[in-house]
Protein backbone atom coordinates (compact mmCIF):
# COMPACT_ATOMS: atom_id res chain seq x y z
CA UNK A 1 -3.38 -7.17 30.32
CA UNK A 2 -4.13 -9.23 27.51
CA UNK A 3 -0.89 -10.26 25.36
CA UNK A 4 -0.69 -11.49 21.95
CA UNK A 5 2.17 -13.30 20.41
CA UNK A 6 2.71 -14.14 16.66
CA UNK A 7 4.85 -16.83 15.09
CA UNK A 8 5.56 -18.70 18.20
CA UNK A 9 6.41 -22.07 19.06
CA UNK A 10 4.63 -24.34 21.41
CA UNK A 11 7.83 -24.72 23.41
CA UNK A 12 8.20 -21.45 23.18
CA UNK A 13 4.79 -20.66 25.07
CA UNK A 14 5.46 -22.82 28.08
CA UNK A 15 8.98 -21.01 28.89
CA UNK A 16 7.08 -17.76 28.59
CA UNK A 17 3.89 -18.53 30.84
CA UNK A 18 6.47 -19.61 33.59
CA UNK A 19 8.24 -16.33 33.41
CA UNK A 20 4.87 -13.99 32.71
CA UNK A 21 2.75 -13.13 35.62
CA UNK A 22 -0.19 -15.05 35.82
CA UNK A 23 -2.29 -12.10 36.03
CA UNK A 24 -1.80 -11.38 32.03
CA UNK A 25 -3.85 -13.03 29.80
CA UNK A 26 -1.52 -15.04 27.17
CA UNK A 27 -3.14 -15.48 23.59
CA UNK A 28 -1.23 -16.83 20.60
CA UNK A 29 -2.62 -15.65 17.37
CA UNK A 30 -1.23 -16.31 13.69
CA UNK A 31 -3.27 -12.50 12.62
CA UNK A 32 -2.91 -9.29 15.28
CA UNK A 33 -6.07 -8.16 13.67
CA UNK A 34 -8.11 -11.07 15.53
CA UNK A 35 -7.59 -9.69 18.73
CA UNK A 36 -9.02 -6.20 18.47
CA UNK A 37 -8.94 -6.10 22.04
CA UNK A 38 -4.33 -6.74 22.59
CA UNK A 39 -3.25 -4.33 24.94
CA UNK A 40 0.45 -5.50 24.38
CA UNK A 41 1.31 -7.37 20.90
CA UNK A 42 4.89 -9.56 20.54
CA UNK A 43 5.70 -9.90 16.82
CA UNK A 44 8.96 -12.09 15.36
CA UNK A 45 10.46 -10.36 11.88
CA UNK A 46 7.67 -11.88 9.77
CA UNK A 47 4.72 -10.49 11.05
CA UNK A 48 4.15 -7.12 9.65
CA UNK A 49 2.49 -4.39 12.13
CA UNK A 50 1.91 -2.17 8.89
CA UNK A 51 -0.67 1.28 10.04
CA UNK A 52 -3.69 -0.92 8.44
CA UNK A 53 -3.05 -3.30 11.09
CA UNK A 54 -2.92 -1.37 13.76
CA UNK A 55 -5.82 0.39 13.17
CA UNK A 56 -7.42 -2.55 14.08
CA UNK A 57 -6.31 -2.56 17.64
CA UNK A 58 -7.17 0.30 19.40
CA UNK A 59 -6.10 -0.11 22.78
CA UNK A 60 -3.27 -1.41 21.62
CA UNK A 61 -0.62 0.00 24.46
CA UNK A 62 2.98 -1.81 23.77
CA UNK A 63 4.90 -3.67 20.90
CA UNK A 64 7.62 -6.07 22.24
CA UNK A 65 9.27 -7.56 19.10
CA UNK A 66 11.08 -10.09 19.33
CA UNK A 67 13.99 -8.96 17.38
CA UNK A 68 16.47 -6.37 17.24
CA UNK A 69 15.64 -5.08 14.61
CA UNK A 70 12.32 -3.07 13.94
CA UNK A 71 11.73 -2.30 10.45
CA UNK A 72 8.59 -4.72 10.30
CA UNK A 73 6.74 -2.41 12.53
CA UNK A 74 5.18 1.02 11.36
CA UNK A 75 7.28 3.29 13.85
CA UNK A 76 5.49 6.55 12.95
CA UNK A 77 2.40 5.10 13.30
CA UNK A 78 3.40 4.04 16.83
CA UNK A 79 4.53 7.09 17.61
CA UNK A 80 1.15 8.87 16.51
CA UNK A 81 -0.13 6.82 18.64
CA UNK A 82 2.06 6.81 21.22
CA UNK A 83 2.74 3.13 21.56
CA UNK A 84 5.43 2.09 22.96
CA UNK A 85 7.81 -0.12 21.39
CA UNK A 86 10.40 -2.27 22.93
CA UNK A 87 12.99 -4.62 21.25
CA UNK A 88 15.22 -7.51 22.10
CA UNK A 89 19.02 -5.64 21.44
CA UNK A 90 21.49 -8.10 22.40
CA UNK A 91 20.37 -11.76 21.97
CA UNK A 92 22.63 -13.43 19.64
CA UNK A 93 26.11 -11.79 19.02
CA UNK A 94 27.56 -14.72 19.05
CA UNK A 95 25.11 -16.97 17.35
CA UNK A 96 24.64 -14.85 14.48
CA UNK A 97 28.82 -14.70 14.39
CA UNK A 98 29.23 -18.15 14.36
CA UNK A 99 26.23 -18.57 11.44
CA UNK A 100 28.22 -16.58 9.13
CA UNK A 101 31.47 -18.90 9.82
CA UNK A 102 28.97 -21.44 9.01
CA UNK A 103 28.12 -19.93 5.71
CA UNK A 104 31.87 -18.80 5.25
CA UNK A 105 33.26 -22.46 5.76
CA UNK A 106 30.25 -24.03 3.82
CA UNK A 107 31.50 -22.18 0.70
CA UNK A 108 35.02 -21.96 1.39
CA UNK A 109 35.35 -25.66 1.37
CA UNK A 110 32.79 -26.58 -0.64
CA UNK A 111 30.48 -28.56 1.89
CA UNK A 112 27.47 -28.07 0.12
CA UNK A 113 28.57 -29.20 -2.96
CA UNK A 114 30.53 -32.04 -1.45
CA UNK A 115 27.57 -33.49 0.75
CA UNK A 116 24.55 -33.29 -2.62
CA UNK A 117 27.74 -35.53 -3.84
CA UNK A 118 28.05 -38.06 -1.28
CA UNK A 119 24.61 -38.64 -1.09
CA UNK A 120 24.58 -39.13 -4.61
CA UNK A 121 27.23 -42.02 -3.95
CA UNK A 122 29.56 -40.23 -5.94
CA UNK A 123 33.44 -39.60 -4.09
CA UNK A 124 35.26 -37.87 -6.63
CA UNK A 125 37.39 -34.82 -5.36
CA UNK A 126 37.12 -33.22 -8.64
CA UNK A 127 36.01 -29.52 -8.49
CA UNK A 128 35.87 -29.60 -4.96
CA UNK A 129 38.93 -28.10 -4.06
CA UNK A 130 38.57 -25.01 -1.31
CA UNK A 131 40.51 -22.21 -0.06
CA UNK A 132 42.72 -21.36 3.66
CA UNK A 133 41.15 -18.59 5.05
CA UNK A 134 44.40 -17.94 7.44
CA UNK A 135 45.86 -15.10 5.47
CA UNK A 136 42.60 -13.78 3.36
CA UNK A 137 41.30 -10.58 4.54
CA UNK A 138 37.68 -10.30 5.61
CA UNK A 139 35.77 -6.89 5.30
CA UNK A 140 33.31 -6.25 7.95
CA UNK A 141 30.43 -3.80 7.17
CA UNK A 142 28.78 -3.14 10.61
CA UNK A 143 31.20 -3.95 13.14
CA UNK A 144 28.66 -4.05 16.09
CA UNK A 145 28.26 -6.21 19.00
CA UNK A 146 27.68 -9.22 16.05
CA UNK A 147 30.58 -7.44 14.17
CA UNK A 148 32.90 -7.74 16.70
CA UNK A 149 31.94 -11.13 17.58
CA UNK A 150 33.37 -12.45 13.90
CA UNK A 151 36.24 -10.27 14.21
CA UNK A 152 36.64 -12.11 16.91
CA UNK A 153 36.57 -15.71 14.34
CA UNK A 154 38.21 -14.06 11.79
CA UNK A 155 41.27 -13.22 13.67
CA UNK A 156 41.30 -16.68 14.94
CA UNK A 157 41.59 -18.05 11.94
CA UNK A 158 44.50 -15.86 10.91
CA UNK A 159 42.87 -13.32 8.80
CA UNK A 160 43.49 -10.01 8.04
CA UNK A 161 40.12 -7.83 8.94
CA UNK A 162 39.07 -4.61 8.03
CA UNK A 163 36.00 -2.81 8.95
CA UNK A 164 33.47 -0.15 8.14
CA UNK A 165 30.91 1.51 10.84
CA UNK A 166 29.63 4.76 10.95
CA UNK A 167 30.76 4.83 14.74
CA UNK A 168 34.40 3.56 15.54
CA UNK A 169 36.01 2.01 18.47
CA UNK A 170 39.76 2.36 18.37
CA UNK A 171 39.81 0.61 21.97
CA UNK A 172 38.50 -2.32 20.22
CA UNK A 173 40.43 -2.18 16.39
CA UNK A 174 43.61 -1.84 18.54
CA UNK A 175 42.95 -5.02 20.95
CA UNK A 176 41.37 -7.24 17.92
CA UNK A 177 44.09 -6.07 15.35
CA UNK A 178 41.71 -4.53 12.63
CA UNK A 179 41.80 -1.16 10.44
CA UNK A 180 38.81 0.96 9.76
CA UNK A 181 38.24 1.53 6.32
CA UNK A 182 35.83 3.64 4.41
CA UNK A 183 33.02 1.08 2.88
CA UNK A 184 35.02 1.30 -1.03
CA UNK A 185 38.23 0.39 0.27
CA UNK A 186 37.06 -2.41 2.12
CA UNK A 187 34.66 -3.58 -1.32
CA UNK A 188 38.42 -3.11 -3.09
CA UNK A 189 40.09 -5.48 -0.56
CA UNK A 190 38.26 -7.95 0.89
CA UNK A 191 38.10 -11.60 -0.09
CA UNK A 192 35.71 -12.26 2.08
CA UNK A 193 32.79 -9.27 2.80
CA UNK A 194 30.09 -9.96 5.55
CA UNK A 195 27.63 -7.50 6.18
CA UNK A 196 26.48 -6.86 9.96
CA UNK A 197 24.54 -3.89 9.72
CA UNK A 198 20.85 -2.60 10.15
CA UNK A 199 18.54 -1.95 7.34
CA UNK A 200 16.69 1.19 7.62
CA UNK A 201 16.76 4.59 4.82
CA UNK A 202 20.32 5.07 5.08
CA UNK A 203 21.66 1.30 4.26
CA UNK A 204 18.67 0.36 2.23
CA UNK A 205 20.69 -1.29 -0.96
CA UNK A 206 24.46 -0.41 1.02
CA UNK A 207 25.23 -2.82 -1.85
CA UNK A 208 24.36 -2.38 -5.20
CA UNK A 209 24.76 -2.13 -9.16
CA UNK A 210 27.44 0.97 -8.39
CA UNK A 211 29.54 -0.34 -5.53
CA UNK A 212 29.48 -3.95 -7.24
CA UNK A 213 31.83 -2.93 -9.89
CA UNK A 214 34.46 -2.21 -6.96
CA UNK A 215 34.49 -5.44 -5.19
CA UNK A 216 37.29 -7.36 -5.68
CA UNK A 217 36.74 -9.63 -8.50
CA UNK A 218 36.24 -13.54 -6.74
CA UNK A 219 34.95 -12.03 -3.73
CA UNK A 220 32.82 -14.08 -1.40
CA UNK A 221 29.49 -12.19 0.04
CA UNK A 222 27.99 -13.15 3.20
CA UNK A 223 24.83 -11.77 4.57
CA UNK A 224 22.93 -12.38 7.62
CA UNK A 225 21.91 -9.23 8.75
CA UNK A 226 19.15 -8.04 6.56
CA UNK A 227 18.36 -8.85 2.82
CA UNK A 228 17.07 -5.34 2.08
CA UNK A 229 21.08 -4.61 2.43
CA UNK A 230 21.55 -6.28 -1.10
CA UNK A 231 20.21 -4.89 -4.13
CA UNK A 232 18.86 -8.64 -5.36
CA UNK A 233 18.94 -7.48 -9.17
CA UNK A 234 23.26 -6.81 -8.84
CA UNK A 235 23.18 -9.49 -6.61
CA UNK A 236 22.20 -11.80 -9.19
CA UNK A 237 24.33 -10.00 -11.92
CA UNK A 238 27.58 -10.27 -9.64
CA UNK A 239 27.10 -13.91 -9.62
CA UNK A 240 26.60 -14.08 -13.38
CA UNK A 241 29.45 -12.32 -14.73
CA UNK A 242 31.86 -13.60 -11.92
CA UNK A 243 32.42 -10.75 -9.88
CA UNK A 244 31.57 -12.64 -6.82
CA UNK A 245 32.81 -15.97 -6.51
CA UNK A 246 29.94 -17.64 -4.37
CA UNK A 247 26.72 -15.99 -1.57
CA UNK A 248 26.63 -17.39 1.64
CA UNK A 249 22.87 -15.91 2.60
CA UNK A 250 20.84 -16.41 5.59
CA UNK A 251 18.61 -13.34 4.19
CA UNK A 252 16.99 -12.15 1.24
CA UNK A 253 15.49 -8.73 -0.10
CA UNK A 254 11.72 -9.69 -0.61
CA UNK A 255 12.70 -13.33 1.38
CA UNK A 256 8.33 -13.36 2.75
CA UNK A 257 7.75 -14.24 -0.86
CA UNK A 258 9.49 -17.07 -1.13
CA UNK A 259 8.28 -18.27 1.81
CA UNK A 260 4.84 -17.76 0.98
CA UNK A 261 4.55 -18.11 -2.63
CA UNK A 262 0.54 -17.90 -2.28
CA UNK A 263 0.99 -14.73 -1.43
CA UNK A 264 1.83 -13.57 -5.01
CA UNK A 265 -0.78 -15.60 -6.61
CA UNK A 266 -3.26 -12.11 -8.04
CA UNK A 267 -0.94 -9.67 -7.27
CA UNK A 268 -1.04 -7.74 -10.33
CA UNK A 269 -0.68 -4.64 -8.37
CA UNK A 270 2.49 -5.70 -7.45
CA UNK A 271 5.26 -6.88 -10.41
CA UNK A 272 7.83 -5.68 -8.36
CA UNK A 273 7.31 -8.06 -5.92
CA UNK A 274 7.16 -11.10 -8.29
CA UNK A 275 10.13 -10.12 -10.44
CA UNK A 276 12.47 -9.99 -6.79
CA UNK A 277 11.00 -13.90 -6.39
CA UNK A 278 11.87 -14.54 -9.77
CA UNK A 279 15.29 -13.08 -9.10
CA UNK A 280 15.74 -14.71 -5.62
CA UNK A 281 14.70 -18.17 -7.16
CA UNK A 282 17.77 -18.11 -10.06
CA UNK A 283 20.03 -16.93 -6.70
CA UNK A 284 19.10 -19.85 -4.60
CA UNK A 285 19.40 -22.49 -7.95
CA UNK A 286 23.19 -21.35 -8.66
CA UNK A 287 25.97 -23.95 -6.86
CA UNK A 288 28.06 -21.38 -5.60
CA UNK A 289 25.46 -19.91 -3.81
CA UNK A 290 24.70 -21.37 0.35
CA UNK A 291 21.21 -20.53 1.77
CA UNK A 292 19.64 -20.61 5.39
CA UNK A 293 15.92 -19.58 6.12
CA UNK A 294 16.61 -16.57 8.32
CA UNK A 295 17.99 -19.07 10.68
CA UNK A 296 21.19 -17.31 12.24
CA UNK A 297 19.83 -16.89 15.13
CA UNK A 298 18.32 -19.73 15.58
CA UNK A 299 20.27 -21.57 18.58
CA UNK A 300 18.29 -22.46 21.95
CA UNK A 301 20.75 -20.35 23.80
CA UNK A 302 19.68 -17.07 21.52
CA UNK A 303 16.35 -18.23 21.43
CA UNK A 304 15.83 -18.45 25.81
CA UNK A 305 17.85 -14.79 25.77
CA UNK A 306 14.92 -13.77 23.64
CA UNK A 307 12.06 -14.38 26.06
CA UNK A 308 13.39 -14.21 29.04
CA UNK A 309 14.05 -10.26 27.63
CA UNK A 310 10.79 -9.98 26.25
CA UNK A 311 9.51 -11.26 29.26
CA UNK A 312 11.25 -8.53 31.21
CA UNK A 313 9.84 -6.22 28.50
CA UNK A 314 6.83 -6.69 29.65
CA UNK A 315 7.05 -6.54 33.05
CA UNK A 316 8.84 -3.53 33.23
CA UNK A 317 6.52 -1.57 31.02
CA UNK A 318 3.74 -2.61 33.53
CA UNK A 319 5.77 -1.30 36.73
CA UNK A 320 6.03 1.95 34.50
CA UNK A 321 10.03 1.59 33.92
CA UNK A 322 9.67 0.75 30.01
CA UNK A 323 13.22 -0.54 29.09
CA UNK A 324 14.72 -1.49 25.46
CA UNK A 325 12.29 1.08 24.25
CA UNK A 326 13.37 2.16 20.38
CA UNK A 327 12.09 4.75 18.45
């Protein structure tokens, strides 16, 4: 079976081939389309497996992304098809928990601000001064296997933590010590609101111009679930007129175009694509905003859980026992 992975790392290769049979041919390519002939094709979140694209490979047999989430991939077309696709679900609960503490702490105490200070050789305190998070309450939207994990942190810490999820788990709310809440009440409460959730039709823009106006004014927003959560135009306005306090983001709607500004070089067709990078770029420039490169995940730990899963991915799809199959 020939196999073709996108965006990955030459370390990354090696841990695979030792873990792959031998039998399967192993081709790294930076465009699916190259390799008409990819009986199995392992994408990361950036590589976009749009219906054009899979045209293009027409014995194409099994996606494993790997991800958890999916949205990069043209599921109807797979299903027309009837390709089978398989994700990575449980990789980094815990990584992507401890990210947003990252992002939480980064803004809550000003660390951003304070080290572009220090290495300007400048020591004054002034405007620097933070806030306890023992006693603030944190909202969770999404309270998930990642959810959980920073309810988890957040009670550590002291705070008070309410949650929204379209599927509850008294079991849990009663051992962790949190309420469910419908998604307004938490917006209405929350100092601090993190969003954990997947993007798909239903949460596309879970926050936006209408919900913005009932967040409780000097809110913090955290985000490293999916950027397409956010609408970036009241994003950008609840910064502006104060109604959040600060963005700790490790995601942003339309975040491929920052990282490939080329890409919107001739793209008439598309202004909606070019205002959002406009947009993003005033985001990222404001002081009370943090920013990571879609890097929650991004510990070796999460990273090994990755491939030795899509590694199993693979092989059970061949022995005809297809596992982590989504749809």
């Amino acid at each position: 079976m020939k196999i073709v992975f996108l965006e990955l790392h030459q370390w990354e290769e090696k841990y695979l081939r030792d873990r792959i049979d031998a039998s399967h041919e192993i081709v790294l390519a930076d465009d699916v389309t190259k390799v008409p002939d990819a009986d199995t094709v392992s994408p990361f979140v950036y590589s976009k497996l749009t219906a054009a694209r899979l045209s293009k490979l027409p014995g194409l047999k099994l996606i494993t992304t790997r991800s958890t989430g999916f949205d990069h991939i043209d599921m109807a077309e797979c299903a027309r098809r009837g390709i089978t696709v398989c994700n990575v679900p449980f990789y980094g609960e815990n990584t992507v928990a401890e990210h947003t503490f990252a992002l939480i702490l980064a803004l809550s105490r000003k660390v951003h601000e304070a080290f572009v200070r220090v290495r300007a050789a400048n020591f004054s305190l002034d405007g620097l001064r933070g806030f306890d998070l023992k006693g603030k309450t944190i909202g969770v939207v999404g309270a998930g296997r990642i959810g959980l994990h920073v309810i988890r942190i957040a009670r550590g810490f002291g705070m008070k933590v309410l949650a929204t999820d379209v599927k509850q788990d008294h079991f849990w709310a009663e051992v962790l010590g949190f309420d469910y809440v419908e998604l307004d009440e938490l917006l209405a409460h929350s100092d601090i609101i993190t969003l954990h959730a997947p993007h798909n039709k239903h949460t596309h823009h879970l926050i936006n111009r209408r919900n913005f106006d009932k967040i409780k004014r000097g809110a913090i927003l955290i985000n490293t679930a999916r950027g397409g959560l956010v609408d970036t135009e009241a994003l950008l306005i609840a910064l502006e007129k104060g109604i959040l306090a600060g963005a700790g983001l490790d995601v942003l709607e339309g975040e491929e175009a920052i990282l490939e500004e080329s890409a919107l070089l001739g793209d008439e067709a598309n202004p909606e694509k070019l205002r959002m990078a406009i947009q993003n770029h005033l985001i990222l420039k404001k002081p009370n905003v943090v920013f990571t490169p879609h890097n929650a995940f991004n510990s070796q730990e999460a990273l090994e859980r990755i491939l030795d899963t899509t590694a199993e991915n693979i092989a059970s799809f061949v022995a005809g026992s297809p596992k982590n199959v989504v749809s």
